[in-house]
N, C-alpha and C. Protein backbone atom coordinates (compact mmCIF):
# COMPACT_ATOMS: atom_id res chain seq x y z
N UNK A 1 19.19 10.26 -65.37
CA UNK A 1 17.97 11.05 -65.49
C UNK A 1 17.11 10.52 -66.63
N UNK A 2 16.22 9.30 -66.18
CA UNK A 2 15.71 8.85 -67.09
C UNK A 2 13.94 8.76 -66.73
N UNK A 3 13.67 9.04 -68.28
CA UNK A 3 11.88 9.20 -68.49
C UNK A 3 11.70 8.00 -68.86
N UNK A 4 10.55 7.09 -68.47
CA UNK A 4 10.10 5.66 -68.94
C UNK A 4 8.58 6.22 -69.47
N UNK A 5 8.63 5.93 -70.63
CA UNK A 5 7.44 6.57 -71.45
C UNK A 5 6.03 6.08 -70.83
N UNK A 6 6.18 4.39 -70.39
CA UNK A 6 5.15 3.59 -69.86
C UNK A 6 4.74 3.89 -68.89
N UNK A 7 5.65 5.21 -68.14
CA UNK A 7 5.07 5.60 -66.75
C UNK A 7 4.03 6.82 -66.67
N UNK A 8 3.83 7.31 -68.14
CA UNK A 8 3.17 9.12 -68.57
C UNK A 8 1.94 8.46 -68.42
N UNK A 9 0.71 9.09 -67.82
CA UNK A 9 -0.66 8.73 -67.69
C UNK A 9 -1.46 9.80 -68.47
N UNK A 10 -2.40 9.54 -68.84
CA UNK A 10 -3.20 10.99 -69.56
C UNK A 10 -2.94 12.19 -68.73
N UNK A 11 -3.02 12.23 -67.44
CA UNK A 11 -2.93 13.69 -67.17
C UNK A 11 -1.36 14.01 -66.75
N UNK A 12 -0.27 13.19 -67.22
CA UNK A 12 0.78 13.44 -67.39
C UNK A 12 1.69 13.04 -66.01
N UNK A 13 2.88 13.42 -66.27
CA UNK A 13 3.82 13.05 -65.11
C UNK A 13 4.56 13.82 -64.34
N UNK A 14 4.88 13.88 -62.94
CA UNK A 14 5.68 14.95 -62.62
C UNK A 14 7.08 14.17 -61.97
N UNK A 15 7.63 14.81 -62.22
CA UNK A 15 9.27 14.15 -62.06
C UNK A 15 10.18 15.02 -61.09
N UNK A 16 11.23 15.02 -60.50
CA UNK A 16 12.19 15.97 -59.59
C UNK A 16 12.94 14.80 -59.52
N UNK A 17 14.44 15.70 -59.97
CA UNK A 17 15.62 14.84 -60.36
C UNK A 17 16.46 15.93 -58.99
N UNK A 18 17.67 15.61 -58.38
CA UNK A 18 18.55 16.26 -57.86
C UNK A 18 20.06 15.25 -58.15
N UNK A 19 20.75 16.11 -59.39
CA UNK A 19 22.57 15.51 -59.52
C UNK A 19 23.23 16.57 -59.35
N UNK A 20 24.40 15.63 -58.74
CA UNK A 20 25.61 17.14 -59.20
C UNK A 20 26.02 17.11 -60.18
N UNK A 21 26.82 18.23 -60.43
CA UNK A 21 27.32 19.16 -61.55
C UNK A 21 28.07 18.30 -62.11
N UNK A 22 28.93 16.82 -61.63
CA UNK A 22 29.51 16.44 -62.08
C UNK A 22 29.03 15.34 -63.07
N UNK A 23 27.98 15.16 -62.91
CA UNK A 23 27.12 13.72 -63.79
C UNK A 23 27.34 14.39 -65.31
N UNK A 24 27.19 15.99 -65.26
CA UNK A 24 27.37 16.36 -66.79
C UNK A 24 28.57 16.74 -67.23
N UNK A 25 28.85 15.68 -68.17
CA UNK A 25 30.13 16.35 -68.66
C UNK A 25 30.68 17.26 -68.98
N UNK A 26 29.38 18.32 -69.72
CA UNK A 26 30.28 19.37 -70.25
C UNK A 26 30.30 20.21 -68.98
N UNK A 27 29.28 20.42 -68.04
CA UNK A 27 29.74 21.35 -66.88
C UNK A 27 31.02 20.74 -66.02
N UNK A 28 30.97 19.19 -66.53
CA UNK A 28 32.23 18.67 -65.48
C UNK A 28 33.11 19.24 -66.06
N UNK A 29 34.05 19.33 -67.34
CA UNK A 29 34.78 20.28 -67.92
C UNK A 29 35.09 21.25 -67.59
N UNK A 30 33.54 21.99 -67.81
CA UNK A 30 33.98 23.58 -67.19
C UNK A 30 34.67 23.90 -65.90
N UNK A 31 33.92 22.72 -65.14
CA UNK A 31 34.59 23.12 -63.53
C UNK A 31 35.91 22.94 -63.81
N UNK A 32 36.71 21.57 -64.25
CA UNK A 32 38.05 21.68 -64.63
C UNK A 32 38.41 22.63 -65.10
N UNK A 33 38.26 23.43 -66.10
CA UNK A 33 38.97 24.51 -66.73
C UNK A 33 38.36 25.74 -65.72
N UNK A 34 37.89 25.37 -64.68
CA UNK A 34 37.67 26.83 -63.90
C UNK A 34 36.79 27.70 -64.14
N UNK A 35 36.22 27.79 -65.10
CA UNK A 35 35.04 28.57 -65.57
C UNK A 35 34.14 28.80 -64.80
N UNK A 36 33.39 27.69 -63.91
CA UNK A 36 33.02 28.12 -62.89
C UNK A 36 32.77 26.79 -61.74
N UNK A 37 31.98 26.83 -61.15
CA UNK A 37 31.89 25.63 -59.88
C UNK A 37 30.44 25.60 -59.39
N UNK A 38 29.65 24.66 -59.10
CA UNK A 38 28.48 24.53 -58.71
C UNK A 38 28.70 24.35 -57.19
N UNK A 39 28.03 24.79 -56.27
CA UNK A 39 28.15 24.50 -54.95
C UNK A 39 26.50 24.14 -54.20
N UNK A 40 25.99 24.03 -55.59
CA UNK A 40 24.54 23.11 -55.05
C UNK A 40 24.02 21.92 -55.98
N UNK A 41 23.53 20.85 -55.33
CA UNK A 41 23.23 20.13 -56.67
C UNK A 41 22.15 21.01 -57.85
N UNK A 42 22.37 20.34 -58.84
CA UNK A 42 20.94 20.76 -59.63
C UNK A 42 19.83 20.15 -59.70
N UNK A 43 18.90 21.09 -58.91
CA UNK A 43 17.73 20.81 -58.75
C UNK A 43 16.85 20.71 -60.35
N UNK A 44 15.71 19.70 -60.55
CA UNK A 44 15.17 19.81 -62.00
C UNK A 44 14.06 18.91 -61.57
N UNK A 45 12.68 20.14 -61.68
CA UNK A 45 11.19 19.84 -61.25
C UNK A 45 10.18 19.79 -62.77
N UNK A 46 10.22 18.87 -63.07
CA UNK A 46 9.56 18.56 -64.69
C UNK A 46 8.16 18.04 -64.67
N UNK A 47 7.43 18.38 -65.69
CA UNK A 47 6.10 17.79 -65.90
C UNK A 47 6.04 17.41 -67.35
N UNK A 48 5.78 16.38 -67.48
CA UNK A 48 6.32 15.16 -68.79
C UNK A 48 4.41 14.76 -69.59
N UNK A 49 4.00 15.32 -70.62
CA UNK A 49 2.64 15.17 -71.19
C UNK A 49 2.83 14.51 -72.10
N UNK A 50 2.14 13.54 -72.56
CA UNK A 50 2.26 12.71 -73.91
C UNK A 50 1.12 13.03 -74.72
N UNK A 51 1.97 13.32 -76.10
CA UNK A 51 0.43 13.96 -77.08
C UNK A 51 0.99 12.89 -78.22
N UNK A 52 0.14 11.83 -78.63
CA UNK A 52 0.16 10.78 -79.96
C UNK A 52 1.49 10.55 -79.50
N UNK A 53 2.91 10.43 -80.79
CA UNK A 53 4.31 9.66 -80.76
C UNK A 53 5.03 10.82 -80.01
N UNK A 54 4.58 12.26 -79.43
CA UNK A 54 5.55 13.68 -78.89
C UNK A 54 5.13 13.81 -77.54
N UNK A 55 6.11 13.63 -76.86
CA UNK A 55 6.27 13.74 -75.60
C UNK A 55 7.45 15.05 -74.90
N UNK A 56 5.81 15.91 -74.13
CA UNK A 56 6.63 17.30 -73.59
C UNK A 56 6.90 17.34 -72.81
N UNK A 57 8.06 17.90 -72.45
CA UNK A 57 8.91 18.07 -71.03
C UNK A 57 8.90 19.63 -70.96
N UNK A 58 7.93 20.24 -69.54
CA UNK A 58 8.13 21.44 -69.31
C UNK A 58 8.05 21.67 -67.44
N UNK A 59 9.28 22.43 -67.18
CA UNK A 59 9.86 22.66 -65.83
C UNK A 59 10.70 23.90 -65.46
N UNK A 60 11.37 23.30 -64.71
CA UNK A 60 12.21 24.47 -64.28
C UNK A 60 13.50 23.98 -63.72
N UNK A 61 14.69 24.46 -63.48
CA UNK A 61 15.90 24.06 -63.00
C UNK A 61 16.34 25.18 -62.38
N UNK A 62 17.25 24.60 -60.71
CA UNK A 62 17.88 25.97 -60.16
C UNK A 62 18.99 25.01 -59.96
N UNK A 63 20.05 25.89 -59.35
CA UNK A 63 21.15 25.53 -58.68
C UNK A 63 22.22 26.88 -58.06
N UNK A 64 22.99 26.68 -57.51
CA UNK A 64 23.85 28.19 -57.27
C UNK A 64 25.34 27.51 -57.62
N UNK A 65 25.54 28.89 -58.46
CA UNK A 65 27.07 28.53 -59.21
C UNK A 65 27.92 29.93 -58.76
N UNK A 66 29.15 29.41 -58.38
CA UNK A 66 30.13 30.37 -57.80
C UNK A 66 30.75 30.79 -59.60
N UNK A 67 31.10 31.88 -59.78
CA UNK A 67 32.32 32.66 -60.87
C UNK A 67 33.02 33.25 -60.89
N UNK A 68 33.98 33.87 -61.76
CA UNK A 68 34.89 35.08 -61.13
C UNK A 68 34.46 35.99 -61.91
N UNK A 69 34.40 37.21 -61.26
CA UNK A 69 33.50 38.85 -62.16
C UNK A 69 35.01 38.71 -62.92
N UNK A 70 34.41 39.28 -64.21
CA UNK A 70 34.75 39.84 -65.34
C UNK A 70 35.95 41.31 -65.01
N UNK A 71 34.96 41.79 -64.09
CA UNK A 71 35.79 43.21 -63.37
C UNK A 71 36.87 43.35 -62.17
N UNK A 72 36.96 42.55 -61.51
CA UNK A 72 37.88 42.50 -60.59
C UNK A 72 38.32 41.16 -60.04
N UNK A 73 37.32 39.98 -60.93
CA UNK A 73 38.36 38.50 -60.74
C UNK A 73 38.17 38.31 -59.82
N UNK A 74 37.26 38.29 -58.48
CA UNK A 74 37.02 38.02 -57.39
C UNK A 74 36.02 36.86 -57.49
N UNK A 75 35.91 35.76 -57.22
CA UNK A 75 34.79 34.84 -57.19
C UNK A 75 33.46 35.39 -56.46
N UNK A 76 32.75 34.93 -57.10
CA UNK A 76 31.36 35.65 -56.39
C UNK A 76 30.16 34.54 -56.57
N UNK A 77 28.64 34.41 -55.74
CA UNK A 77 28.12 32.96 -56.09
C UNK A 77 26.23 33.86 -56.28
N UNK A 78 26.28 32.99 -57.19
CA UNK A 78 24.88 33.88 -57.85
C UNK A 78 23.55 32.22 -58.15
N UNK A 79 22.29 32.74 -57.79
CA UNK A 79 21.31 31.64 -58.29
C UNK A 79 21.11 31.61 -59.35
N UNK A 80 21.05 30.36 -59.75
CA UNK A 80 20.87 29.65 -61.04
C UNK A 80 19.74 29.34 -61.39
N UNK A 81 18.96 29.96 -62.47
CA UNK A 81 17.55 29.59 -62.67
C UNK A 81 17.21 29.69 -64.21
N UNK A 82 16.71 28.38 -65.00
CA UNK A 82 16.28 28.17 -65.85
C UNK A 82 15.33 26.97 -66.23
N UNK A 83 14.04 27.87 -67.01
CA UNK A 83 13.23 27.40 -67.53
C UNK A 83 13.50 26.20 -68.70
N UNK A 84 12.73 24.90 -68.63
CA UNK A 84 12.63 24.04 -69.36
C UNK A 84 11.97 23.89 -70.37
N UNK A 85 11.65 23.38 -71.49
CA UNK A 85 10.49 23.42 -72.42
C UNK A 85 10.88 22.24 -73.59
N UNK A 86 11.01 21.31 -74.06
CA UNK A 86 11.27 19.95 -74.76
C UNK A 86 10.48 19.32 -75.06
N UNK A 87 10.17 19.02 -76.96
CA UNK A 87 9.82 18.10 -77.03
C UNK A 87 10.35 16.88 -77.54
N UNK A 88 9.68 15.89 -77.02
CA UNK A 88 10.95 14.59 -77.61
C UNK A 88 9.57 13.73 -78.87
N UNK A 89 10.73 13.32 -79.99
CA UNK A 89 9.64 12.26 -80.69
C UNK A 89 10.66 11.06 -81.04
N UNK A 90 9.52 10.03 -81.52
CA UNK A 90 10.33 8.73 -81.77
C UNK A 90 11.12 9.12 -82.79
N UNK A 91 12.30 8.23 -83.09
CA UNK A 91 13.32 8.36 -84.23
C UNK A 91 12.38 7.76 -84.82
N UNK A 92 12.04 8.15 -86.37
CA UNK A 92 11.53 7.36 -87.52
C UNK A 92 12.51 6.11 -87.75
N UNK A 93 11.80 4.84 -87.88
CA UNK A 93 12.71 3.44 -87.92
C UNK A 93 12.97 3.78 -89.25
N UNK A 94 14.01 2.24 -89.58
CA UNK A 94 14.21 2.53 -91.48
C UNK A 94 15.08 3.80 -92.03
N UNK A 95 15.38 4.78 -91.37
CA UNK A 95 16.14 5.63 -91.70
C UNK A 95 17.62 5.85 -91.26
N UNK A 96 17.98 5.44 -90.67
CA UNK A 96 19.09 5.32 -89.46
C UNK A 96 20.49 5.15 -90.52
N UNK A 97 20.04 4.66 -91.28
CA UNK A 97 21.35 4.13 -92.43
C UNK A 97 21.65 4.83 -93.23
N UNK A 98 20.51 6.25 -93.74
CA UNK A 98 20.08 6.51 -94.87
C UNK A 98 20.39 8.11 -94.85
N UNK A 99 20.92 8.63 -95.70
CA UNK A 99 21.26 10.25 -95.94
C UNK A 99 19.92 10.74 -95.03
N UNK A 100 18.91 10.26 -95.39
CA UNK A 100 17.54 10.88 -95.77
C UNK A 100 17.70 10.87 -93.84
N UNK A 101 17.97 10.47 -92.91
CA UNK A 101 17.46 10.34 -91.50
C UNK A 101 18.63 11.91 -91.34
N UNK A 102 19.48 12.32 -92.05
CA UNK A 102 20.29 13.25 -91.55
C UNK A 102 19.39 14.20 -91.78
N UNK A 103 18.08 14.17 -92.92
CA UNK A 103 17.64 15.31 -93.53
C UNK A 103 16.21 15.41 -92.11
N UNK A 104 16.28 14.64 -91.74
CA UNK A 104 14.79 14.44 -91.16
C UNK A 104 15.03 15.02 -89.57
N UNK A 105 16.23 14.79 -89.52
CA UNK A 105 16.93 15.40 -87.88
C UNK A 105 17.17 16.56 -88.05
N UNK A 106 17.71 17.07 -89.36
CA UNK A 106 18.09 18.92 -89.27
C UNK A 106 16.40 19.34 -89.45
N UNK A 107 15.55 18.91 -89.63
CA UNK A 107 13.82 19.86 -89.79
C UNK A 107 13.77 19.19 -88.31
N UNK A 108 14.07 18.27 -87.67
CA UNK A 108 13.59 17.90 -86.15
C UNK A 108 13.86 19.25 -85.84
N UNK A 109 15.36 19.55 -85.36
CA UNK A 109 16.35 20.08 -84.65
C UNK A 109 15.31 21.90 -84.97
N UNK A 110 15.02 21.98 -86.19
CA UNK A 110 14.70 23.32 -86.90
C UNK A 110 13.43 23.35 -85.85
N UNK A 111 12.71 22.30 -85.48
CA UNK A 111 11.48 22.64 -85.12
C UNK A 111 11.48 22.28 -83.43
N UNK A 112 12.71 22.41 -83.09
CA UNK A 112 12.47 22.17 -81.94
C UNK A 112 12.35 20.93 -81.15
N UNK A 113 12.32 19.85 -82.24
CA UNK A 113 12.43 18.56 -81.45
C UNK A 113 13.22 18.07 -81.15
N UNK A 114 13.28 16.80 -80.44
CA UNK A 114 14.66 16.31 -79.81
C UNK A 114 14.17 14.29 -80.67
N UNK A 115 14.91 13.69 -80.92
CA UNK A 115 14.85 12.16 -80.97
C UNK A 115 14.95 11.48 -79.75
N UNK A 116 14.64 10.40 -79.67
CA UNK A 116 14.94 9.54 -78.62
C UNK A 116 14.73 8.20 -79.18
N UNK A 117 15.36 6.86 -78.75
CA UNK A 117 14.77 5.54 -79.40
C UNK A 117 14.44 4.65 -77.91
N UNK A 118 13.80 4.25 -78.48
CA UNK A 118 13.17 3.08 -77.14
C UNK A 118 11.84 3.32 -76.15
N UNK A 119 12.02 2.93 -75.04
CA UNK A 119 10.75 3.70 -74.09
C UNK A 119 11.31 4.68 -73.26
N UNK A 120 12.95 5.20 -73.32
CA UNK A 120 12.87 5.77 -72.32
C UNK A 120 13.04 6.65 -72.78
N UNK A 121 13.71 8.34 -72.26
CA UNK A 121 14.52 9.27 -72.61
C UNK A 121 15.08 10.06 -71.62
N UNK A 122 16.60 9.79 -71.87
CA UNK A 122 17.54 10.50 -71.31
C UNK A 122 17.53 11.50 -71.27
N UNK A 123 16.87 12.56 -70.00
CA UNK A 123 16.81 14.15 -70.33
C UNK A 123 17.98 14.71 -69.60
N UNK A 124 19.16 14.04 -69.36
CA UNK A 124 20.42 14.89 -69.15
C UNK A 124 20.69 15.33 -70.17
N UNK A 125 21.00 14.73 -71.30
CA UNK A 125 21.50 16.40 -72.25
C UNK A 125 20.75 17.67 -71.87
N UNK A 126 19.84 17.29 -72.39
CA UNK A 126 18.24 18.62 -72.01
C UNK A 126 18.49 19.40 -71.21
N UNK A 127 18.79 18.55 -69.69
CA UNK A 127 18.72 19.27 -68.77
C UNK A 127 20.18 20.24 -68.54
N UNK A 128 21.60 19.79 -69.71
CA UNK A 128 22.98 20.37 -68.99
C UNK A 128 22.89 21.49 -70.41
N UNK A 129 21.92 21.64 -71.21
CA UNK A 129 21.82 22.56 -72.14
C UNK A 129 21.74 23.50 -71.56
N UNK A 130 20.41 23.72 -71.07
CA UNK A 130 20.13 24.30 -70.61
C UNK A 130 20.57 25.21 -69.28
N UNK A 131 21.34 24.59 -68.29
CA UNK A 131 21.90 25.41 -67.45
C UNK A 131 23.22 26.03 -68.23
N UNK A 132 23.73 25.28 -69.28
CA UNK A 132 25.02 25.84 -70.00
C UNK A 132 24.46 27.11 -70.37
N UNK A 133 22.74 27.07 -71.23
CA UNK A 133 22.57 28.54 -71.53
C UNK A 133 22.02 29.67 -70.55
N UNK A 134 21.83 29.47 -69.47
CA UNK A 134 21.48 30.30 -68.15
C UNK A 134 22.64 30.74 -67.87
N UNK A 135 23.72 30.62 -67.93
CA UNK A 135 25.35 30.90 -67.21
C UNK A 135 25.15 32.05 -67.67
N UNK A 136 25.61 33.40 -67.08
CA UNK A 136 25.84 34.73 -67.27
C UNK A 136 26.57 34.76 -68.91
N UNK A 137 26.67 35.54 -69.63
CA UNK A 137 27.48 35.78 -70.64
C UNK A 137 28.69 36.76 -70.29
N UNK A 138 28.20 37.84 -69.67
CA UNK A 138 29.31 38.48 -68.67
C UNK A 138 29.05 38.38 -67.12
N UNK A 139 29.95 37.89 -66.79
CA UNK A 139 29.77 37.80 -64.98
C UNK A 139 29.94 39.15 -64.36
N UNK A 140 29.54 39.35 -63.41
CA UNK A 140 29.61 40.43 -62.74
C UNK A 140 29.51 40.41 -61.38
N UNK A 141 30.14 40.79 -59.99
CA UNK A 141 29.79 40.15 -59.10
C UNK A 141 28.65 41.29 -58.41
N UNK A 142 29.15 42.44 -59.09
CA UNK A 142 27.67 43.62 -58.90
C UNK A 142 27.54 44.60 -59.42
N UNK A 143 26.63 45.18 -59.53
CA UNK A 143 26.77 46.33 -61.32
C UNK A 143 27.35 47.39 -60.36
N UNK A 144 27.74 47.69 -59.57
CA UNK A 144 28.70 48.58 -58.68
C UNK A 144 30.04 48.33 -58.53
N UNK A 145 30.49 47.11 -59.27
CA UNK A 145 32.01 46.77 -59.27
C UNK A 145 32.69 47.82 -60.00
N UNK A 146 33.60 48.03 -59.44
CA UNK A 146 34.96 49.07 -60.05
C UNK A 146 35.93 48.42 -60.19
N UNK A 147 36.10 47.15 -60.68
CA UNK A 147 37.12 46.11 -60.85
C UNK A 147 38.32 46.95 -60.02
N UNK A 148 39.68 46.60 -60.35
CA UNK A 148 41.21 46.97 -59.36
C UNK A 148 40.65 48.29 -59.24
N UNK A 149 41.16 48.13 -57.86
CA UNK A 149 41.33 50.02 -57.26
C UNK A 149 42.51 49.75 -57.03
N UNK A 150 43.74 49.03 -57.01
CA UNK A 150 45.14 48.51 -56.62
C UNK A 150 46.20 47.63 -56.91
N UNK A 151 46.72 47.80 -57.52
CA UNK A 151 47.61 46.24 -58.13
C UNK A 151 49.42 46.49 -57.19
N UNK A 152 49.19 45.21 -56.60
CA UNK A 152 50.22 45.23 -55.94
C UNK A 152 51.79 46.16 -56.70
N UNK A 153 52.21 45.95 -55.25
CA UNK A 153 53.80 46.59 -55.49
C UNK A 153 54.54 45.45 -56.36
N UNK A 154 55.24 45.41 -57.18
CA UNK A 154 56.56 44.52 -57.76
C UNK A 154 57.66 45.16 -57.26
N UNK A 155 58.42 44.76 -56.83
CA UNK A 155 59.83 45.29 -56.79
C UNK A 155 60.84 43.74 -56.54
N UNK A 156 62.09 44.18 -57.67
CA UNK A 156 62.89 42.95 -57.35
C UNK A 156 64.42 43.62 -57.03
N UNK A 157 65.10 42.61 -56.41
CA UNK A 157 66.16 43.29 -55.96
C UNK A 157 67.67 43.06 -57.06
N UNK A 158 67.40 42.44 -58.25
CA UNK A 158 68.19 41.71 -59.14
C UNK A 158 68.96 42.66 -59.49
N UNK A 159 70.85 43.04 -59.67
CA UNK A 159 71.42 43.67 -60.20
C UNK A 159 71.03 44.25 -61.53
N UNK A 160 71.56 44.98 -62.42
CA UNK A 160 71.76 45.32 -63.57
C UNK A 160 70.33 45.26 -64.48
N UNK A 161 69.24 45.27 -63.67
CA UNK A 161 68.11 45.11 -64.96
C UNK A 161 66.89 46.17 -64.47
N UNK A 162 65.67 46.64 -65.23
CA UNK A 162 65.45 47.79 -64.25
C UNK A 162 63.67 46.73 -64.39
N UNK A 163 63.25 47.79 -63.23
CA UNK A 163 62.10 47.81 -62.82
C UNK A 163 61.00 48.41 -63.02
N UNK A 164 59.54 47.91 -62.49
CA UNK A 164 58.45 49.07 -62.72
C UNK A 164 57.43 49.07 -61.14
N UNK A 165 57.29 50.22 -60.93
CA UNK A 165 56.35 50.02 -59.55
C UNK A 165 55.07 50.67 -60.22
N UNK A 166 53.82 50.09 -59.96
CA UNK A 166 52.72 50.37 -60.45
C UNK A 166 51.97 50.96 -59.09
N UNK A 167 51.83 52.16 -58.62
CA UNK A 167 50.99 52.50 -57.77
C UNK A 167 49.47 52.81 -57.32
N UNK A 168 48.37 53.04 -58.37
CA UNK A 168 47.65 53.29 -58.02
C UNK A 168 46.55 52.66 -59.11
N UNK A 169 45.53 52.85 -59.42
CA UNK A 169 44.43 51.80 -59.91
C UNK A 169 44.51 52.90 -61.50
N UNK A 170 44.56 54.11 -61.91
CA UNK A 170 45.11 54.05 -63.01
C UNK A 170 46.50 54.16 -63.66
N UNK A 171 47.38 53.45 -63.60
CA UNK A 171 48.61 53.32 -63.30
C UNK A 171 49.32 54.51 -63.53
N UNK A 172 48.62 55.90 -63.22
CA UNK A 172 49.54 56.83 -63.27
C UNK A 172 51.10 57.01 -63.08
N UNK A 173 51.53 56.44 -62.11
CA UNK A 173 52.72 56.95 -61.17
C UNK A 173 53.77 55.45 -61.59
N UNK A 174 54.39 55.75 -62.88
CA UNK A 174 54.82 54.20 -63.88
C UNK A 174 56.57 54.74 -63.09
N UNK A 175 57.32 54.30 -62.50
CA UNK A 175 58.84 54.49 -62.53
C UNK A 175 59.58 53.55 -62.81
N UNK A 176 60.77 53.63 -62.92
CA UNK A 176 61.82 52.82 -63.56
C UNK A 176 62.85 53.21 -62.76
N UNK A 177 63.77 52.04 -62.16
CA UNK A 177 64.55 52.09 -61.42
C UNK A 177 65.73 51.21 -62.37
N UNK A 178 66.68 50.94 -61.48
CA UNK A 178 68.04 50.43 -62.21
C UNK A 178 68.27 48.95 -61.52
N UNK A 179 67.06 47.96 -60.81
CA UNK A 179 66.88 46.82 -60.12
C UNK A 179 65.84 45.90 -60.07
N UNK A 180 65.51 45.88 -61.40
CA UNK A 180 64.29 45.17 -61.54
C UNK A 180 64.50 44.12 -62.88
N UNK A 181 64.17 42.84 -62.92
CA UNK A 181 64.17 42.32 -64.10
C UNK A 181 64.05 42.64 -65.73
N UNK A 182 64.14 41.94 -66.74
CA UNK A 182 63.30 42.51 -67.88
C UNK A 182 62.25 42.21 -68.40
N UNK A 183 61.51 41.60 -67.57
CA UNK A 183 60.17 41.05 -67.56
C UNK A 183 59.49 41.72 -66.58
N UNK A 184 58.61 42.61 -66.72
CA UNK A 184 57.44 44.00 -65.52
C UNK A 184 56.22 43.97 -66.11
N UNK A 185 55.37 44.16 -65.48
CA UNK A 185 54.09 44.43 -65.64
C UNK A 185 53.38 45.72 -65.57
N UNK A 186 52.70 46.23 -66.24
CA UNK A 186 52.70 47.43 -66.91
C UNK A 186 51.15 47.06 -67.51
N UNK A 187 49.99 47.91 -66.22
CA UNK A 187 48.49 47.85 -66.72
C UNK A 187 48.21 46.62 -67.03
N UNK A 188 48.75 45.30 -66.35
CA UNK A 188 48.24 43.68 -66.18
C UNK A 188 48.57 42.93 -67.62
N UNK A 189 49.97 43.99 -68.32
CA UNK A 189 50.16 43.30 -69.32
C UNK A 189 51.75 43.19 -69.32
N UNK A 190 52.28 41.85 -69.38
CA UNK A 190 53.82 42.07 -69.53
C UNK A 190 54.56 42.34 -70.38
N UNK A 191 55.51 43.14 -70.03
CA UNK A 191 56.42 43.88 -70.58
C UNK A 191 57.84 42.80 -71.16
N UNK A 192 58.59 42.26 -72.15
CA UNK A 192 59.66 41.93 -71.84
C UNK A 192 60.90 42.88 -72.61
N UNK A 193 60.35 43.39 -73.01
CA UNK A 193 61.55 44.50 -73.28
C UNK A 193 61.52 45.98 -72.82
N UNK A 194 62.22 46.28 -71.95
CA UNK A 194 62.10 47.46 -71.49
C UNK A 194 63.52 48.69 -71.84
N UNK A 195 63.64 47.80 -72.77
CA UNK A 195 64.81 49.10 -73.35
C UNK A 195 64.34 50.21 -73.84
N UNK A 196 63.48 50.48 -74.06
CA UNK A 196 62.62 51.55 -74.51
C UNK A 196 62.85 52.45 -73.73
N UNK A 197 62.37 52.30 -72.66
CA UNK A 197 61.95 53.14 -71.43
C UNK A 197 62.96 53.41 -70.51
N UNK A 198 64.25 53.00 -70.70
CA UNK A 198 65.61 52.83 -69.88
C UNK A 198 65.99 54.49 -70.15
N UNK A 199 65.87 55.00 -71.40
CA UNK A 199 66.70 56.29 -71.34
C UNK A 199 65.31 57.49 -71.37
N UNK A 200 64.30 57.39 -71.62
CA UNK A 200 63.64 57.93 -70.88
C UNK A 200 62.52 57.88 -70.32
N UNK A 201 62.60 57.47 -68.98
CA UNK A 201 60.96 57.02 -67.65
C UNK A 201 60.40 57.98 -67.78
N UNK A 202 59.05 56.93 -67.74
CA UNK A 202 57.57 58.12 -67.95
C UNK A 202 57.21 58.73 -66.33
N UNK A 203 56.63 59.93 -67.09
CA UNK A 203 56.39 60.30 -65.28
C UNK A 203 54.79 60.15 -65.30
């Protein structure tokens, strides 16, 4: 995803990029660790203005990303939409070596700018920032979710160790039998000691 500066005309440039999710690393990550999955490329419709050595990048980006709600862990797939806005300037030459270019990048960074060296600029970072900050902060697959109404039965048939059957979505109805491991689950959290509860089950 590259800008060639020599290509911006006075009344500016318009650009439309389409990659997948995987060209960016850090969303490639995420998909590995599951976090979530893109199931469209990302679309990214830019208009690129050159003012003196600052060159603006302002657009828009969609895509649709599958997640799992927060509330009941069900994958669910929601549109992806975020606004662009970047400006890029030349790296000051002569500094590159020098404390002083670290000082000149934290007032960039403060003001919103981005560096670039050469004629071109790479607006994939730009562009995987940005959908990183569009991602839900809490997922939800609908503000009507009632996460579990049900968590399966456990039951094991193992001699000498006891059990827990969890019946209903607030685990009211907790029993203890004399055939169940010592490892149970108890409100989606495991239990490994259940001696507690051996001499007297909650009702």
């Amino acid at each position: 995803m590259y800008l060639r500066i020599e290509q911006i005309k006075e009344d500016g440039l318009a650009l439309e990029f389409e990659e997948k999710s995987e060209v960016f690393p850090v969303l490639s990550e995420m998909i590995k660790q599951g976090e979530c999955k893109f199931i469209a490329p990302i679309r990214t419709a830019l208009r690129a203005i050159r003012i003196d050595d600052m060159i603006e990048i302002k657009g828009k980006i969609t895509t649709l990303v599958r997640l799992p709600c927060g509330r009941c862990l069900k994958d669910y797939e929601t549109p992806l939409k975020s606004r662009i806005d970047l400006t890029y300037v030349h790296r000051i030459p002569g500094l590159q070596e020098d404390e002083e270019q670290d000082e000149v990048e934290i007032s960039a960074a403060e003001m919103g700018l981005v560096y670039f060296e050469g004629e071109d600029i790479n607006l994939q970072d730009g562009v995987q920032e940005q959908v990183i900050m569009a991602l839900p902060v809490k997922t939800l697959c609908s503000e009507n979710c009632k996460g579990f109404h049900k968590i399966p039965q456990r039951i094991s048939t193992s001699p000498n160790v006891h059990s827990i059957q969890i019946l209903d979505a607030e685990w009211k109805k907790l029993k203890l039998s004399s055939a169940v491991p010592c490892t149970a689950v108890s409100k989606g959290v495991i239990i490994n000691d259940l001696s507690a509860y051996a001499e007297s089950p909650m009702k």
